[in-house]
Protein backbone atom coordinates (compact mmCIF):
# COMPACT_ATOMS: atom_id res chain seq x y z
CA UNK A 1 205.74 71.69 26.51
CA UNK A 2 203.38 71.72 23.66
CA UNK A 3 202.88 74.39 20.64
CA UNK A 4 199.17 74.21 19.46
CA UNK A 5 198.65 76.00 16.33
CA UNK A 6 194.83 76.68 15.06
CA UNK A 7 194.91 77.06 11.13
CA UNK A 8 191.98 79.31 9.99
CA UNK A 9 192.93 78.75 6.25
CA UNK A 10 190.83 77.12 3.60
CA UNK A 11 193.85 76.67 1.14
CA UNK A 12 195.58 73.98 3.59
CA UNK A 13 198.85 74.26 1.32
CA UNK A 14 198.85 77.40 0.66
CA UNK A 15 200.74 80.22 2.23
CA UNK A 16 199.08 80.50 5.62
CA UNK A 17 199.92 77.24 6.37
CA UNK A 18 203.71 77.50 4.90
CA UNK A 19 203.99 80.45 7.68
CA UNK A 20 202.42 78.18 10.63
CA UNK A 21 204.35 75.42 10.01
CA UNK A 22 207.64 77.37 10.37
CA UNK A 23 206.94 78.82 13.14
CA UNK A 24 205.93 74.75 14.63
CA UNK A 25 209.59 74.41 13.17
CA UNK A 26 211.05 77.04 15.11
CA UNK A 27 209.33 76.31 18.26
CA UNK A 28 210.60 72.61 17.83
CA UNK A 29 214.06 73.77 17.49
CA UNK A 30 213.93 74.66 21.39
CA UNK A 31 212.21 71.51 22.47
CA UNK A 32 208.60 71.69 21.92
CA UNK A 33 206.25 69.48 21.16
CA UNK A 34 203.84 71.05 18.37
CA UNK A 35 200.78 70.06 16.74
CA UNK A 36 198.63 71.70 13.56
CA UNK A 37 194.93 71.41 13.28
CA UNK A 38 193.51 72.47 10.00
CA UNK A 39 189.59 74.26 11.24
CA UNK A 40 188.64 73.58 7.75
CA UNK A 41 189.00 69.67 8.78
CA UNK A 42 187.08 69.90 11.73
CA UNK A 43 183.15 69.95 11.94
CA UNK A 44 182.01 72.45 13.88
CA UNK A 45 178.65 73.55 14.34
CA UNK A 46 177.60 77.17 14.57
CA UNK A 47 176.44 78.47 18.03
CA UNK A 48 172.84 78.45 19.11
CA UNK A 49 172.89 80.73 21.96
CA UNK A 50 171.08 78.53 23.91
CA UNK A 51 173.16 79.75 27.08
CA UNK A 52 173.72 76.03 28.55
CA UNK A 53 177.10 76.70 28.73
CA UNK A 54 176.81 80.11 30.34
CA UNK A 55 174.49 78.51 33.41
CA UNK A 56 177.22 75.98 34.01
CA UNK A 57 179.17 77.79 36.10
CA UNK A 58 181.26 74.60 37.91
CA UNK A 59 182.34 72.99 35.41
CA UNK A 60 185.90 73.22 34.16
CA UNK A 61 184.44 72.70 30.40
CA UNK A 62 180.61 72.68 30.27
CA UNK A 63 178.92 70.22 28.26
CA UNK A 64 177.50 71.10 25.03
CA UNK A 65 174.30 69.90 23.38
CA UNK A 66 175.67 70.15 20.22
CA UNK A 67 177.24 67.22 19.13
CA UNK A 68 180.94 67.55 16.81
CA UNK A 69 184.32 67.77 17.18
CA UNK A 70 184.17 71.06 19.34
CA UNK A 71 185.75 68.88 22.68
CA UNK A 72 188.30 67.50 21.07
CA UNK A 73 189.60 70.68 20.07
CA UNK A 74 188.84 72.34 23.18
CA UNK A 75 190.84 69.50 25.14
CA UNK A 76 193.76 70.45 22.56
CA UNK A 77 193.17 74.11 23.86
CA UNK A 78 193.37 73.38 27.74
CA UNK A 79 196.44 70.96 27.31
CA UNK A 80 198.54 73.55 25.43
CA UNK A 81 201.38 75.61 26.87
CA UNK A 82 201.13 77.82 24.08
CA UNK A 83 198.61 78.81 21.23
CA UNK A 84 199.24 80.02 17.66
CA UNK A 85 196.33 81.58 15.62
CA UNK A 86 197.17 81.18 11.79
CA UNK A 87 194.60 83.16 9.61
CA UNK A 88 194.51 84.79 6.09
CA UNK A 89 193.10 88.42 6.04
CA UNK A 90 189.34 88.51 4.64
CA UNK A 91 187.59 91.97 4.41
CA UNK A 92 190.31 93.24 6.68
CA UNK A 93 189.63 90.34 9.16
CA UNK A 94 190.23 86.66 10.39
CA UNK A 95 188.11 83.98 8.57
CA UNK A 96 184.71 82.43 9.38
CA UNK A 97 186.05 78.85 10.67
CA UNK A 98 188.26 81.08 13.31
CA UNK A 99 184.80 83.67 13.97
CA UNK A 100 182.94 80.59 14.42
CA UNK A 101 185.41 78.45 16.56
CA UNK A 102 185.71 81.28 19.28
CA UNK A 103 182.01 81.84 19.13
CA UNK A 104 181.47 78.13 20.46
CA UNK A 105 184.74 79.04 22.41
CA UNK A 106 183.69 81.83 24.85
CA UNK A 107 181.77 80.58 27.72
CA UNK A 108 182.94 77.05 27.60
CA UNK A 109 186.29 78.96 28.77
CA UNK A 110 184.67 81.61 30.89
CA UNK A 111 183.23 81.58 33.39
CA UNK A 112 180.38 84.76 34.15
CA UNK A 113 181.37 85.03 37.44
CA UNK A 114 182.77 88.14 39.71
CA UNK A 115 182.83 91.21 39.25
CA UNK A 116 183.38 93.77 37.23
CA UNK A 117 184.13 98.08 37.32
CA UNK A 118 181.76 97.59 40.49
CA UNK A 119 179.27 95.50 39.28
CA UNK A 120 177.96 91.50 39.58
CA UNK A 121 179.19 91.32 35.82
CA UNK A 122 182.30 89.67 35.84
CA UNK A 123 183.62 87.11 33.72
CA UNK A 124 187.24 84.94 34.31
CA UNK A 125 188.81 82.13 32.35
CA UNK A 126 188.11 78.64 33.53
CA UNK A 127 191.46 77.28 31.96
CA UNK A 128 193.39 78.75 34.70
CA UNK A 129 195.72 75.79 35.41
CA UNK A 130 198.05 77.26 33.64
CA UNK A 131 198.93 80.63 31.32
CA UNK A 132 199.27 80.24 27.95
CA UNK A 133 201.44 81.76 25.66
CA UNK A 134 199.92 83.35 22.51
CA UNK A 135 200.63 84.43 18.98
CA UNK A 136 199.20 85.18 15.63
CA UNK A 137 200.14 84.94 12.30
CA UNK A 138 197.85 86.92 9.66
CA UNK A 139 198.33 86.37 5.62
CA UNK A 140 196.60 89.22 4.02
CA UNK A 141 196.74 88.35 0.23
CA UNK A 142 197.81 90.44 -1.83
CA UNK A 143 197.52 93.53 0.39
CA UNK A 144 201.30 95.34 1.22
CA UNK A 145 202.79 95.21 4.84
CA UNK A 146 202.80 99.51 4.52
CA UNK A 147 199.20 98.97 4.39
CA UNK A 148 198.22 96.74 7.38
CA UNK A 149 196.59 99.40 9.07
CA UNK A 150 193.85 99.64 6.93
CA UNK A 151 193.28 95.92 6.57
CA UNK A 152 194.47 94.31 10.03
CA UNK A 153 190.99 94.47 12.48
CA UNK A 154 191.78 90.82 13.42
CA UNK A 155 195.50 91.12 14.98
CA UNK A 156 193.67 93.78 17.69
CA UNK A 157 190.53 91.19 17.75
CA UNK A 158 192.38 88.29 18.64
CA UNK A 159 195.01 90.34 21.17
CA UNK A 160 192.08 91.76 22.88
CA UNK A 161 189.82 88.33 23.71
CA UNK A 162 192.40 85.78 23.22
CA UNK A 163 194.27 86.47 26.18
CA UNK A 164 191.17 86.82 28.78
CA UNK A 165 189.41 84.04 27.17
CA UNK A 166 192.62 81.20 27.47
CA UNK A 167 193.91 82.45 30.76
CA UNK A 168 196.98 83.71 28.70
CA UNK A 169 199.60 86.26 27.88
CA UNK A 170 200.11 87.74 24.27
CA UNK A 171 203.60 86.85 23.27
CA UNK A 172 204.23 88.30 19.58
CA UNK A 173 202.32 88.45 15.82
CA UNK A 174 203.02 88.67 11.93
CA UNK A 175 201.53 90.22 9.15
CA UNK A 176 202.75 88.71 6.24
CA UNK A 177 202.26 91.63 3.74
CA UNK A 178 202.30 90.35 -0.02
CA UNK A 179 206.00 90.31 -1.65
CA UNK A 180 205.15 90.14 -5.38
CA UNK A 181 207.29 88.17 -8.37
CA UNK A 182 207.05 91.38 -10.19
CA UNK A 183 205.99 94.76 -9.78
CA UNK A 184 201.66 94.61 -11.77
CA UNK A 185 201.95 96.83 -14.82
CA UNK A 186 198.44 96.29 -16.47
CA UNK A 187 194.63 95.53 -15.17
CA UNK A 188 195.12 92.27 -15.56
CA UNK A 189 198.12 92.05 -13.29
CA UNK A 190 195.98 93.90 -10.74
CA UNK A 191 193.07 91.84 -10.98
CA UNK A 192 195.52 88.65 -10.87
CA UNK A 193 197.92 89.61 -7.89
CA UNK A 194 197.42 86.92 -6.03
CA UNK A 195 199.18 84.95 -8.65
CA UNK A 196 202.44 87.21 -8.52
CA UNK A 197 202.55 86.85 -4.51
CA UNK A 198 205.52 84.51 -3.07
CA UNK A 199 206.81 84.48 0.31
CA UNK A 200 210.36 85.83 0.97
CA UNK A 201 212.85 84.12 2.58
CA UNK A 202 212.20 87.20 5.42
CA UNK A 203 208.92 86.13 6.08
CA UNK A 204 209.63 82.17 6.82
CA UNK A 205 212.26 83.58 9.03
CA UNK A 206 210.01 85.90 11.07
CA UNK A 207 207.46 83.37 11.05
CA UNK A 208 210.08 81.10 12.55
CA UNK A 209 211.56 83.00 15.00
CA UNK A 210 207.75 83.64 16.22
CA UNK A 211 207.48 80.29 16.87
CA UNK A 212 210.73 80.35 18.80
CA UNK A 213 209.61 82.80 20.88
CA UNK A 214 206.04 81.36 21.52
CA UNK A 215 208.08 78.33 22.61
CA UNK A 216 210.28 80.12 25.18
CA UNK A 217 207.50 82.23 26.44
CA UNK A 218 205.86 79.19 27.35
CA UNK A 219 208.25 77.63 29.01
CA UNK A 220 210.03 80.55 30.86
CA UNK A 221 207.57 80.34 34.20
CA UNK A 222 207.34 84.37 33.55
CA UNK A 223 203.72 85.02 31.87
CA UNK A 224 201.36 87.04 33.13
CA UNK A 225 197.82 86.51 32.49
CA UNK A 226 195.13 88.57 30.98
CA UNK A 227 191.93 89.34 33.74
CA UNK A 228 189.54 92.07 33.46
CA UNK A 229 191.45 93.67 36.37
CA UNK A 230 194.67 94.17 34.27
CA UNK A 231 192.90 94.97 31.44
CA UNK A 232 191.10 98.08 33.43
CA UNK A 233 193.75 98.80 35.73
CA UNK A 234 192.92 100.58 39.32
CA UNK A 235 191.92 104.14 38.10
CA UNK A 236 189.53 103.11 36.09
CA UNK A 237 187.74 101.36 38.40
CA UNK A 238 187.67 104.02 40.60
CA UNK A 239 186.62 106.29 37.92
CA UNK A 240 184.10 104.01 37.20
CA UNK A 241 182.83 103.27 40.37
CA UNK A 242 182.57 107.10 41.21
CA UNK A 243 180.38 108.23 38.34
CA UNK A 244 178.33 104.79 38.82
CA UNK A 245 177.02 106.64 41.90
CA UNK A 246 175.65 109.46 39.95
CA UNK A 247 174.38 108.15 36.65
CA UNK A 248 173.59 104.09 36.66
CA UNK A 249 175.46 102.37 33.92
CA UNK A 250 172.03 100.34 32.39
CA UNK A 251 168.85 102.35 31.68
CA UNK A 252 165.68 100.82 33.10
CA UNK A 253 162.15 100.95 32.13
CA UNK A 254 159.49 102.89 33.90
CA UNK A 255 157.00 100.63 36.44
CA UNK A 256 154.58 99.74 34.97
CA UNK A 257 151.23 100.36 37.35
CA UNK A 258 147.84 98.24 37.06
């Protein structure tokens, strides 16, 4: 069984990484094999859109004309039992190397094919060998767990295309709010709280016991994975497909006549 977890940090000893690698410890503890890989480490080229790997539609992974480390890491991605994204929070959000890695990610895991609410518009993952289990650990800075719900849009992000995309079943996530050294008292304890921010002894233990858990999830035979059918669910499609009849769900432009 093996424990892949994708590091989205650009401070590789910093906190985010303390977090990932106890929960690699704790999923170790039950037997797994685990493995980090830094993003920050890894060159990977920004997307083109050039749609090559769209067209493919046979291919487990299509080929890609750009040329870096993107199929090693995607091999990583297919061979893994279970999946751990590791990010810090920026402007309420995961970072740019785990933005950009799911951007040359998305249709060189789907496949456009099916359907979809009625229509040719389908999309399912090609990694379908197996289902993944999947977790996320977020490090917001200095921001306060009480607050997470104004500064956590990349928990939902990842829970909502994660799944679909790697054939997988959402297992469990942290935020790891900021624990300070000392309660800030003046502006320039404010304007310096990232330098009164440790990790409690808590959070390494929740981070661990994720990692347990991503570890038993993948290995219990009992996951369920993510498709556009049990994301909609059967009403909705009917719902769907009923007022499709009446009002068509893409505008069209008039005919143009010579």
């Amino acid at each position: 069984m093996k424990i892949l977890a994708l590091n989205a940090t650009y401070r590789p000893a910093q906190t985010t990484t303390q977090l990932a690698r106890k929960a690699l410890e704790g999923a170790a503890s039950v037997g797994a094999e685990t493995e980090m890989v830094l993003l920050r480490e890894r060159r990977i080229e920004y997307c083109t859109n050039c749609l090559a790997c769209y067209r493919d539609l046979e291919s487990e992974i299509p080929a890609c004309p750009l040329k870096d480390e993107m199929d090693d890491l995607l091999a990583k991605v297919r061979d893994a039992d279970g999946i751990l994204f590791a990010s810090p929070v920026h402007n309420g959000f995961v970072t740019g190397l785990l933005t950009v890695f799911f951007e040359r990610l998305a249709w060189r895991v789907m496949r456009p094919s099916g359907t979809f609410l009625g229509m040719a518009m389908g999309m399912r993952s090609r990694l379908a060998s197996k289902t993944r289990a999947l977790a996320a650990i977020l490090n917001p800075g200095g921001m306060p767990q009480r607050l997470r719900r104004f500064c956590d849009d990349g928990t939902p992000w990842l829970k909502s295309n994660a799944p679909l995309m790697l054939h997988g079943q959402w297992v469990g996530d942290m935020y790891a709010g900021a624990v300070l050294t000392r309660v800030p008292q003046t502006e320039a304890d404010w304007n310096g709280i990232y330098g009164l921010r440790r990790l409690a002894p808590e959070q390494l233990d929740e981070a661990f016991r994720l990692g347990v858990r991503l570890a038993e999830a993948a290995g219990s035979g009992m996951l369920r994975p993510v498709t556009l059918d049990t994301m909609t669910g059967p009403i909705s499609k009917v719902v769907f497909g009923f007022i499709s009849r009446f009002r068509r769900p893409y505008p069209t432009l008039p005919v143009s006549r010579p």
